[in-house]
Protein backbone atom coordinates (compact mmCIF):
# COMPACT_ATOMS: atom_id res chain seq x y z
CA UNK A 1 72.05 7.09 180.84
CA UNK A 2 74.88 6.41 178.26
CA UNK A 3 78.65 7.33 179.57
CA UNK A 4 79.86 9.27 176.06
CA UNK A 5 82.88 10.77 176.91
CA UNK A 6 85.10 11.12 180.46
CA UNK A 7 87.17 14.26 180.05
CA UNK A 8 90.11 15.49 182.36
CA UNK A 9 87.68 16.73 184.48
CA UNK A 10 84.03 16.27 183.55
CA UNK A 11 81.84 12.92 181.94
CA UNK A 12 79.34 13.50 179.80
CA UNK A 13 76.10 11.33 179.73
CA UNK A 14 73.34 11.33 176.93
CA UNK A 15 69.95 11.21 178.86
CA UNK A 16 67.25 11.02 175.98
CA UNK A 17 67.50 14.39 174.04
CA UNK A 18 69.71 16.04 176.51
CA UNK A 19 73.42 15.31 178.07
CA UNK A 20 74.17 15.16 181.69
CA UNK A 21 77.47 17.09 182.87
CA UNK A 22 78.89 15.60 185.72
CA UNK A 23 82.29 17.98 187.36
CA UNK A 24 84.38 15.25 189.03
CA UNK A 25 86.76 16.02 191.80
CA UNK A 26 89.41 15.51 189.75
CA UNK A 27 92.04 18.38 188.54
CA UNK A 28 94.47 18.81 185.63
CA UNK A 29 97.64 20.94 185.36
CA UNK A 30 99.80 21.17 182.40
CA UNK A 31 96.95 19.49 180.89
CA UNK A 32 97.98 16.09 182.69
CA UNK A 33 95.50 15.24 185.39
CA UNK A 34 96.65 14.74 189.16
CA UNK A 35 95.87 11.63 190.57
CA UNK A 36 94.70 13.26 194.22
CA UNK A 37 91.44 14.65 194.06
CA UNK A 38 90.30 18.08 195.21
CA UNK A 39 87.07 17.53 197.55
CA UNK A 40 84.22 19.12 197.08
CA UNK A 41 86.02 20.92 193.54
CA UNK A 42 83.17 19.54 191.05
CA UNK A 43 80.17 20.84 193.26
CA UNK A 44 82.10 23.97 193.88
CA UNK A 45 82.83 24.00 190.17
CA UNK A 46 79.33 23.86 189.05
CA UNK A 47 77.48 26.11 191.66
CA UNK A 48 79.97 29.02 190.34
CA UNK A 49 79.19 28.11 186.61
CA UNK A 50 75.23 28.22 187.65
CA UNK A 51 75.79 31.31 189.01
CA UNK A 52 77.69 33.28 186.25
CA UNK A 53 75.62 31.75 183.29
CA UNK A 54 72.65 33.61 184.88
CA UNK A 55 74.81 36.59 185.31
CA UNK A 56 76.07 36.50 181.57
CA UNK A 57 72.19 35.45 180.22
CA UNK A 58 71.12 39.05 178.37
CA UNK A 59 74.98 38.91 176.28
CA UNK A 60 74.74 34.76 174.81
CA UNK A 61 72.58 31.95 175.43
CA UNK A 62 74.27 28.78 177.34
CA UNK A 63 73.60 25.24 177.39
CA UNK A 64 71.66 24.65 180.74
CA UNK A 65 68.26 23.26 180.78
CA UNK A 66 68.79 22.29 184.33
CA UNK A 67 70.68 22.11 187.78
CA UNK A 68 68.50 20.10 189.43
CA UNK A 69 66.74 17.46 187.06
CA UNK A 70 69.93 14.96 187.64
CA UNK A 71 70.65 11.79 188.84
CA UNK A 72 70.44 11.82 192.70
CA UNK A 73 74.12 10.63 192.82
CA UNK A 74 75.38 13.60 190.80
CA UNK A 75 73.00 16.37 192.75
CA UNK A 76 75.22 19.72 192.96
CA UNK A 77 77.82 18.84 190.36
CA UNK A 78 75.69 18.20 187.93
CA UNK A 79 74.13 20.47 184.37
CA UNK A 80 70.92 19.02 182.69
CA UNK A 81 71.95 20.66 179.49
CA UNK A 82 71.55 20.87 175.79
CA UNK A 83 73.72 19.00 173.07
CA UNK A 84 76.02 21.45 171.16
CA UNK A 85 78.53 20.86 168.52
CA UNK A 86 81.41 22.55 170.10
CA UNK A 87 83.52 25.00 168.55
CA UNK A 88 86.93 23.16 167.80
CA UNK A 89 88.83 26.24 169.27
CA UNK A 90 89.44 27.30 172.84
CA UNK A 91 88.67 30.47 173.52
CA UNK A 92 90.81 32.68 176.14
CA UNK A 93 90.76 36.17 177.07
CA UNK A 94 93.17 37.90 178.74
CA UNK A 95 93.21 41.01 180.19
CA UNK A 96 96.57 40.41 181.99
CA UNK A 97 99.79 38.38 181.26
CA UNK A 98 100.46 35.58 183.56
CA UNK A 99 100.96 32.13 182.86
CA UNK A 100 101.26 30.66 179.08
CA UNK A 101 100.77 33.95 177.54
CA UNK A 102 103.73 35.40 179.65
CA UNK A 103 105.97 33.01 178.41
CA UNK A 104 104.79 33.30 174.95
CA UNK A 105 105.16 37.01 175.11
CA UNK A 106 109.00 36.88 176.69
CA UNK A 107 109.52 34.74 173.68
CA UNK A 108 107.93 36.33 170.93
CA UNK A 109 106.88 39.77 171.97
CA UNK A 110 103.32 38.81 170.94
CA UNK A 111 100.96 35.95 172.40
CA UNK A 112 98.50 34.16 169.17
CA UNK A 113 99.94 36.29 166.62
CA UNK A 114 98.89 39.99 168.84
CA UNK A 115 101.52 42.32 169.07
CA UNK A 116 101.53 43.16 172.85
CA UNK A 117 104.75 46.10 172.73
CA UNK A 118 107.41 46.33 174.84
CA UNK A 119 108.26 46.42 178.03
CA UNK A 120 105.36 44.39 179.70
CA UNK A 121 106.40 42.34 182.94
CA UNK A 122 104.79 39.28 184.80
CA UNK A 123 100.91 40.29 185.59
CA UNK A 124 101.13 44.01 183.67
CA UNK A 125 97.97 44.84 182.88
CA UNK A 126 96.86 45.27 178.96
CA UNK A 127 95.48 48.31 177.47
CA UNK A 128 92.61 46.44 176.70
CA UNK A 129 91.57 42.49 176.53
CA UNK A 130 92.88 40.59 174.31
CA UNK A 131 91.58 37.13 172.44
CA UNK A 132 94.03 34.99 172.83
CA UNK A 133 92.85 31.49 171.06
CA UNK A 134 94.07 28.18 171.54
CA UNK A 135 94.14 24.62 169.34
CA UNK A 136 92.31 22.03 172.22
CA UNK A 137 94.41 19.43 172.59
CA UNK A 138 93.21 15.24 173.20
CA UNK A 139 94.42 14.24 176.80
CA UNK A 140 97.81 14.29 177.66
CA UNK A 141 98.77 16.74 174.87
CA UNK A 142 99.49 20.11 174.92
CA UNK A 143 97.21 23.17 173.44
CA UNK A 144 99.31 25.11 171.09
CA UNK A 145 98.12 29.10 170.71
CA UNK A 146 96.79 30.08 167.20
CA UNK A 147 96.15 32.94 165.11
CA UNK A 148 93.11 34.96 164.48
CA UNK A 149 93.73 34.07 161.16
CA UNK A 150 94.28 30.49 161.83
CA UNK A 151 90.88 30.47 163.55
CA UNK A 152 89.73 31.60 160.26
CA UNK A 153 90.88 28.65 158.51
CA UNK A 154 89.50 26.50 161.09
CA UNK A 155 86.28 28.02 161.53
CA UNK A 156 85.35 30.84 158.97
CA UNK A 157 85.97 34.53 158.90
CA UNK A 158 81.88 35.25 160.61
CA UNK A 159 82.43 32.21 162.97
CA UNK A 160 86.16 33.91 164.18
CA UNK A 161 84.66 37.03 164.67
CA UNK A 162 81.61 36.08 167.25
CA UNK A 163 84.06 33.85 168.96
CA UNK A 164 86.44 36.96 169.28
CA UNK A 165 83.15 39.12 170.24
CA UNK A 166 81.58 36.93 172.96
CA UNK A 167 85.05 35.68 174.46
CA UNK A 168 85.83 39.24 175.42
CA UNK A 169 82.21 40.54 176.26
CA UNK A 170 82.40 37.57 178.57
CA UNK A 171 85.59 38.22 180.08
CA UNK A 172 85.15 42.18 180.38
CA UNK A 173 81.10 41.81 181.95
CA UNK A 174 82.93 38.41 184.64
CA UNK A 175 85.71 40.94 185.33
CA UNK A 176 83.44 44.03 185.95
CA UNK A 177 81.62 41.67 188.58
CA UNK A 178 84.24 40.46 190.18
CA UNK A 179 85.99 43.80 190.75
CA UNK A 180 83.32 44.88 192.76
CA UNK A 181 83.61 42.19 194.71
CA UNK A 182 87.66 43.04 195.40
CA UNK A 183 88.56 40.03 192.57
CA UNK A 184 90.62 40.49 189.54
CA UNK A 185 90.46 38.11 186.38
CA UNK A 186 93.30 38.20 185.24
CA UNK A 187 92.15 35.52 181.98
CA UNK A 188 89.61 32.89 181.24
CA UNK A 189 88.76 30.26 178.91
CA UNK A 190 85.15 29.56 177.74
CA UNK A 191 83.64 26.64 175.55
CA UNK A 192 81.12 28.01 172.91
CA UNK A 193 79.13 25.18 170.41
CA UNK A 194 76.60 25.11 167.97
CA UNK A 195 72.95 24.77 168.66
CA UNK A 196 70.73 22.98 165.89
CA UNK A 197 69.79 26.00 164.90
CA UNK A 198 73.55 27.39 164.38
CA UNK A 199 72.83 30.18 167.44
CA UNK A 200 76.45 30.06 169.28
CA UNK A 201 75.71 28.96 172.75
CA UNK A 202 78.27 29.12 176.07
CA UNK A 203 78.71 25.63 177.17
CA UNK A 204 80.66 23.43 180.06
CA UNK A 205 81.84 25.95 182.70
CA UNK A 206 82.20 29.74 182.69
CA UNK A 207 84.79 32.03 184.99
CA UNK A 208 85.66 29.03 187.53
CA UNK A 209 88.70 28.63 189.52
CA UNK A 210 89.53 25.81 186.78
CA UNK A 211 89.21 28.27 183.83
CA UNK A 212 90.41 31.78 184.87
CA UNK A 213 93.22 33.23 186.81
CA UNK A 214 91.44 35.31 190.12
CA UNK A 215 93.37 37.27 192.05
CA UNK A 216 92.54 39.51 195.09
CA UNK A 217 93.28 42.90 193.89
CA UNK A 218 93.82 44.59 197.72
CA UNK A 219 97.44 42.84 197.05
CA UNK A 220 98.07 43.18 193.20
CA UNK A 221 101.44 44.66 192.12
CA UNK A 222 102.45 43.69 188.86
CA UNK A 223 106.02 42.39 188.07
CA UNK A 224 105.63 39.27 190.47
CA UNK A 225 103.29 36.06 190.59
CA UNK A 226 100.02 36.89 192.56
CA UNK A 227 98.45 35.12 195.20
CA UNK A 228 95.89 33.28 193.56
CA UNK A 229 92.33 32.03 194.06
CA UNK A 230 92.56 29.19 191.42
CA UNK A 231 94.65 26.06 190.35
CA UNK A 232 97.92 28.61 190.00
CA UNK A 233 98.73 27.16 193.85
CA UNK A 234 98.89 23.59 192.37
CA UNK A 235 100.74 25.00 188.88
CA UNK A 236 103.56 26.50 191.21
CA UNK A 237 103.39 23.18 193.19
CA UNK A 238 103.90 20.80 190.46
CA UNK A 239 106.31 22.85 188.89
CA UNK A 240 108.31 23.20 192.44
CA UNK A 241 108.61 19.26 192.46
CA UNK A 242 110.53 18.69 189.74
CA UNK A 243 108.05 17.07 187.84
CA UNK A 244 108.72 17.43 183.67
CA UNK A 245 105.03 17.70 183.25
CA UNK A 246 104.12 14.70 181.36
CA UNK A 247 101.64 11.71 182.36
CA UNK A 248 102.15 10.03 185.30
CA UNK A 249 102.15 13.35 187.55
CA UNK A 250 102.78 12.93 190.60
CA UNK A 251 100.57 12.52 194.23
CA UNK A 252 99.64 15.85 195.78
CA UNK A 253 100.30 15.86 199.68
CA UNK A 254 97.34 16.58 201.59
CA UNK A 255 98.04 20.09 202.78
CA UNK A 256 98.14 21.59 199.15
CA UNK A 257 95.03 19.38 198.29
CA UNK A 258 93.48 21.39 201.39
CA UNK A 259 94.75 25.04 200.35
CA UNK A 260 93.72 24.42 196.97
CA UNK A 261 90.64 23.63 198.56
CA UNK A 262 90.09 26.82 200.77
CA UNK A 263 91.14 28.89 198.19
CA UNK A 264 88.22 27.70 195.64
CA UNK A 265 85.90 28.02 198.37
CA UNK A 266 86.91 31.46 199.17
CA UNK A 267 86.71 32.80 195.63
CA UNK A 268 83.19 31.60 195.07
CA UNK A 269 81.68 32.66 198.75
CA UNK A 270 83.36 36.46 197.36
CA UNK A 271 81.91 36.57 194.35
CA UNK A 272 78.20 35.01 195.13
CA UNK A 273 78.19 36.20 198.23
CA UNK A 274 76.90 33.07 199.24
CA UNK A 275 78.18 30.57 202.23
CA UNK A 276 79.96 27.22 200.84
């Protein structure tokens, strides 16, 4: 195997025809990656991912060819998949407004061009999901939200529309799922790519703790943060120490690496129903 590319979180491998995906431990916030690790994040990680790409198979075709034909020394956090040319556009759904798209809405009273109206507070619900794009930034930088009509530019006006289309079919058939299951997903980012034959196919990881805001919803009440089953706990962490968010960040002590922990294994025993 060939190392191509070590991400924030993930290295990618090129095994003969097909790429290995390996989730490391590792964790990034503010798009700057810790230096503490999260044990057992990039097995966790990519059992959840297997999971909901089976769950998500009859509305667009992802990337795995296999969990299980990897390396030994990656077993569990580990994809066998195929090569895509990825979409240069992250694609986000939200269905509440927390986080980046809060702040861009207190701002501008819209978050990537989208008109929201007034009067929406910290975790308000939207009338309906919204496609909220993003540029995807090199390591160390920033994403910076974009238009529908910029992803036009970028991508074409049929290309922009699928995106739009599967994004939210995504994020409304993960959040039916998970509200049976007492979770709320509150937003989440997918990766889509090109096959060779220019189908659109779901890549990397789907409805994780790492890409989408889960919340129990026994305690939601909008107008406040939400406890969260996600990387929100180290978010509020980082931003509690002072740090101004740029490379080095700083060490995490071992009693939020631990809750961050316990709260990613929570989320995925509730919505798999299956032991950790």
């Amino acid at each position: 195997m060939k190392l191509l590319h070590s991400g924030k979180v993930r290295d990618v491998y090129a095994d003969g025809d097909d790429l290995i995906l390996v989730a490391s431990d590792r964790v990034s916030v503010y798009d700057v990656v810790l230096p503490t690790p999260i044990p057992d994040k990039g097995r966790l990680l990519t059992q959840l991912s297997l999971w909901w790409f089976e769950q998500l198979a009859d509305l667009v075709p992802n990337h795995v060819v296999s969990a299980t034909d990897v390396p030994e020394r990656f077993a569990g956090r580990a994809i066998r998949c195929r090569r895509l040319e990825m979409v240069p556009v992250e694609c986000i759904a939200r269905g509440y407004l927390t986080g980046l798209g809060l702040k861009e809405y207190e701002k501008n009273g819209s978050v990537s061009g989208l008109e929201l109206g007034p009067g929406l507070v910290e975790a308000s619900k939207l009338p309906e999901p919204v496609f909220t794009p993003t540029t995807k930034a090199p390591v160390g930088e920033h994403d910076e939200f974009m238009t529908y009509a910029e992803v036009v530019d970028k991508v074409g006006a049929d290309t922009a529309e699928r995106l739009r289309d599967i994004t939210v079919r995504v994020y409304r058939r993960g959040a039916e799922l998970a509200a049976e299951r007492g979770i709320i997903v509150a937003d989440t980012k997918i990766e889509l790519g090109w096959a060779p034959d220019g189908t659109l196919v779901l890549g990397d990881e789907v409805l994780t703790s790492d890409s989408s805001r889960f919340w129990p919803a026994d305690s939601y009440r909008p107008g406040r943060p939400q406890f969260s089953f996600d990387k929100q706990y180290l978010r509020d962490w980082a931003a509690g120490t002072g740090w101004d968010k740029q490379a080095p960040a700083p060490e995490v002590p071992a009693e939020v690496v631990e809750m961050t922990r316990a709260r990613y294994v929570e989320v995925y025993e509730r919505l798999t129903g299956r032991t950790w």
